[in-house]
Protein backbone atom coordinates (compact mmCIF):
# COMPACT_ATOMS: atom_id res chain seq x y z
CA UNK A 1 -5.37 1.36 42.24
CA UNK A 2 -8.32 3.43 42.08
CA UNK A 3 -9.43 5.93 39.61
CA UNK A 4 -12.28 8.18 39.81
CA UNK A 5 -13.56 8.40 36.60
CA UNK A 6 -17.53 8.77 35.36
CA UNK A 7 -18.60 8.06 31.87
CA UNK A 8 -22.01 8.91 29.99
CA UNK A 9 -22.63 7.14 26.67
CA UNK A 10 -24.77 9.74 26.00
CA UNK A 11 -22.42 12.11 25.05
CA UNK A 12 -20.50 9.90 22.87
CA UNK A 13 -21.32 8.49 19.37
CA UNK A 14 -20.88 4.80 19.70
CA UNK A 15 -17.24 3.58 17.42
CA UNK A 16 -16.40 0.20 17.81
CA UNK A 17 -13.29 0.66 15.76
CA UNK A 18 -11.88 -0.61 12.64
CA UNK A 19 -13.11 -3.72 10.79
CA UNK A 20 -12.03 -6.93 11.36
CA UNK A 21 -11.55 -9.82 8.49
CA UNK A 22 -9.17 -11.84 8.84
CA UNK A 23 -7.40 -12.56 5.82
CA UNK A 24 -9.20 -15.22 3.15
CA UNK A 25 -9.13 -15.89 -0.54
CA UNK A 26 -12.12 -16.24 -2.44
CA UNK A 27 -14.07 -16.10 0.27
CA UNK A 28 -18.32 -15.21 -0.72
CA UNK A 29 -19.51 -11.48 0.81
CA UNK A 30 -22.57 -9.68 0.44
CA UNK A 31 -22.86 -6.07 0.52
CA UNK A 32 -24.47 -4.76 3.66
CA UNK A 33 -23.70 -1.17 3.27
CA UNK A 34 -22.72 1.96 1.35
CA UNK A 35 -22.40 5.55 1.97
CA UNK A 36 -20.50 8.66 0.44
CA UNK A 37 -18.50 10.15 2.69
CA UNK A 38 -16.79 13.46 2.51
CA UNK A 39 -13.07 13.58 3.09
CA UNK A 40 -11.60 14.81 6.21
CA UNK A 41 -9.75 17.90 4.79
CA UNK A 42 -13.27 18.66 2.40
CA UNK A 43 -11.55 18.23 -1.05
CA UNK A 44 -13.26 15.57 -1.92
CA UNK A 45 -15.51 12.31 -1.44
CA UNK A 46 -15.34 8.96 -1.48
CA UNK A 47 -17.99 6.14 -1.53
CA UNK A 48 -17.53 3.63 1.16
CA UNK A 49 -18.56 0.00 0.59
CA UNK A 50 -19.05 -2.31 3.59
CA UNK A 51 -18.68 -6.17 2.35
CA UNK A 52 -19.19 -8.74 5.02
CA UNK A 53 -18.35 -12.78 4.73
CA UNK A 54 -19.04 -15.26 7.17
CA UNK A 55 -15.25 -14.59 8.48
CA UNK A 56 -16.22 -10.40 9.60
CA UNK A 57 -16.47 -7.57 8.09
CA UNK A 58 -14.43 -5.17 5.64
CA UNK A 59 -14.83 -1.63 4.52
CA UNK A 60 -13.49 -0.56 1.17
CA UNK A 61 -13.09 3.06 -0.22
CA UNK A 62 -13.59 3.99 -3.97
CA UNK A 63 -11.89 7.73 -4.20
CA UNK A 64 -14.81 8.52 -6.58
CA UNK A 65 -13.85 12.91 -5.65
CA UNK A 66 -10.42 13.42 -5.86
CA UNK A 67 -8.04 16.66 -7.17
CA UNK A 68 -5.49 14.04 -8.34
CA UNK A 69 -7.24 12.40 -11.35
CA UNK A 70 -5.06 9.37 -11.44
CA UNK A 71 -7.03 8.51 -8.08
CA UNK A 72 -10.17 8.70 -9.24
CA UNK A 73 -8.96 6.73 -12.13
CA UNK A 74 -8.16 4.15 -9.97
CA UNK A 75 -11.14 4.59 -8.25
CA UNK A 76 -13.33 3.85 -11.60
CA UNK A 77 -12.13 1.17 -12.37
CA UNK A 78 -11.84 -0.31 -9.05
CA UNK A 79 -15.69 0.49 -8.79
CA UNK A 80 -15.92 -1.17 -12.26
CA UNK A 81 -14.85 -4.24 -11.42
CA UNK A 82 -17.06 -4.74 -8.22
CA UNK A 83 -20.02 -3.64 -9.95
CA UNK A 84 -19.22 -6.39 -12.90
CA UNK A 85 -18.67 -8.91 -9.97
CA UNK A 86 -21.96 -8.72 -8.57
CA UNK A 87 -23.87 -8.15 -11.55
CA UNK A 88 -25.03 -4.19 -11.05
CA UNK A 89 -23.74 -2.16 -13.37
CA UNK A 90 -25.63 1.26 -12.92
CA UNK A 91 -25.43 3.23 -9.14
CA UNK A 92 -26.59 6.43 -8.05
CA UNK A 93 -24.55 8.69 -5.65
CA UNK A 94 -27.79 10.35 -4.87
CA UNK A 95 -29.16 7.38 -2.80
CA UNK A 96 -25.44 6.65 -1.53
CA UNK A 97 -25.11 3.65 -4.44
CA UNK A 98 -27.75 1.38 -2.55
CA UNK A 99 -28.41 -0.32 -5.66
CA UNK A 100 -25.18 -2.37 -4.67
CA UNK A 101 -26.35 -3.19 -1.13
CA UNK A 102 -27.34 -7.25 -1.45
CA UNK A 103 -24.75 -7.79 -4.27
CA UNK A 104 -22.79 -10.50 -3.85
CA UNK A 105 -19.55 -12.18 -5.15
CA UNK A 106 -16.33 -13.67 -3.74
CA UNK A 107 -13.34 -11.35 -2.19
CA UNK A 108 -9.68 -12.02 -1.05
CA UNK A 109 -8.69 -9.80 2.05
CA UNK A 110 -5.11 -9.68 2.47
CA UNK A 111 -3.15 -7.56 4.79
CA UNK A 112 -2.19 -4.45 4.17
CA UNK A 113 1.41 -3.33 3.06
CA UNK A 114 3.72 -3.43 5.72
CA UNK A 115 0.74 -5.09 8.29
CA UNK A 116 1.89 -8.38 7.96
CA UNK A 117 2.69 -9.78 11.43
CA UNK A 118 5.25 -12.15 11.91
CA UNK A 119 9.19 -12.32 13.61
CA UNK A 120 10.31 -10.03 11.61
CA UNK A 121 7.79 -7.36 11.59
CA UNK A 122 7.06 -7.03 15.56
CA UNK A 123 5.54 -3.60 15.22
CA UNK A 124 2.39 -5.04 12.68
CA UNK A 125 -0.63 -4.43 13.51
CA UNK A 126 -2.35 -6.87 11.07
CA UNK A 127 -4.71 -4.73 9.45
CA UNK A 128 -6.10 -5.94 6.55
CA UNK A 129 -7.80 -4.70 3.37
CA UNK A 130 -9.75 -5.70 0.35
CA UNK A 131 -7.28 -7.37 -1.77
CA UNK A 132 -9.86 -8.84 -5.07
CA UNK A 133 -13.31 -9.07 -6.07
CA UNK A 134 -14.51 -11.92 -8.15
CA UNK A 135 -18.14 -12.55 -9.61
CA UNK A 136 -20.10 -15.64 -6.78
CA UNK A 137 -18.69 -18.37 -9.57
CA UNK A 138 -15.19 -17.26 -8.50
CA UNK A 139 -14.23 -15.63 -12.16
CA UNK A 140 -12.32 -12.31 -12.52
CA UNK A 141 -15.16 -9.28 -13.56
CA UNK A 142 -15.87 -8.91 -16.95
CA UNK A 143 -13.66 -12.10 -17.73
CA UNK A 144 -16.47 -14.94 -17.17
CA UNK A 145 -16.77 -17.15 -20.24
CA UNK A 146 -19.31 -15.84 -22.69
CA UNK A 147 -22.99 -17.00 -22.85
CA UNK A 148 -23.34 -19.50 -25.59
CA UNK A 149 -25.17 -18.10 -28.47
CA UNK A 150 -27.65 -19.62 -30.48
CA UNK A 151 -26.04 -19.78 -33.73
CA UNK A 152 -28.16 -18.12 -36.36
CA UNK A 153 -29.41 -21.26 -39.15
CA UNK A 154 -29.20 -20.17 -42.74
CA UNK A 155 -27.02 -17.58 -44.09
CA UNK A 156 -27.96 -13.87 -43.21
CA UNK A 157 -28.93 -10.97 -45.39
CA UNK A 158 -26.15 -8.55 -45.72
CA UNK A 159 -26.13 -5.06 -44.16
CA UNK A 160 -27.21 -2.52 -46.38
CA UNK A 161 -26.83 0.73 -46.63
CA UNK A 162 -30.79 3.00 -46.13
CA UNK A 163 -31.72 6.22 -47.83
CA UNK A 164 -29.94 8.82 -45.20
CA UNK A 165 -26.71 6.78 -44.48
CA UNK A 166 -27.90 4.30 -42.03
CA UNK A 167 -27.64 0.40 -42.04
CA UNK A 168 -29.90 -2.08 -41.85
């Protein structure tokens, strides 16, 4: 069969799709790109984080403008716990968070609710998501084991209270 048909790249921005990462656990990323993104209705904004492992590539979105507040709550702490895994813990939307671009850490991509193929789901598509983010020594964020201290030799001088209420 023949179609007549003429196509210009040109005219199109290029789109090569979704992302594709198959599912892993634990497995190490590195941040190769962010970017805030308005929502398609204009309500609100989200930051998009682009992680990629030697497996592919996966996009995650952090809500970070939303009318619902439990969303953006979400979104926080989400956000929290990346920046905790790979060791950044201040960003700035007004360079698109590209402090976090480089970070790296250890992620589990799963597939999304409903997306898991198999006999008894024909109709899955297998899309995946971002499942977990874990600091590179494969801890949970903010639970790594505490630095040892140096503990202090001698007893300490107590606190005491300074002219004008402070302590010292």
């Amino acid at each position: 069969m023949q179609v007549q048909w003429n196509f210009n790249a040109n005219q199109y921005e290029p789109n090569q799709g979704f992302y594709t990462h198959p599912p892993a656990l634990k497995v190490p990323f590195t941040i190769t790109n962010t970017a805030i993104k308005e929502t398609k209705d204009k309500t609100g904004g989200y930051l998009q984080v682009e992680f990629t492992s030697p497996q592919g590539v996966i996009a995650h979105n952090y809500n970070i403008n939303n009318q619902n507040p439990k969303t953006v709550e979400i979104a926080y702490g989400q956000l929290s716990a990346l920046c905790r895994a790979v060791n950044i813990f201040q960003i700035d939307g007004m360079n698109e968070c590209a402090a976090l671009r480089g970070g790296k850490g250890l992620m589990d991509v799963g597939y999304q609710k409903g997306e898991e193929p198999g006999p008894n789901n024909p109709e899955a598509k297998g899309y995946t998501e971002l499942k977990r983010v874990y600091d590179a020594g494969g801890n949970e964020p903010g639970k790594q084991a505490p630095a040892q201290q140096p503990q202090p030799q001698g007893r300490a001088a107590p606190l005491q209270q300074q002219p004008g209420g402070s302590w010292g």
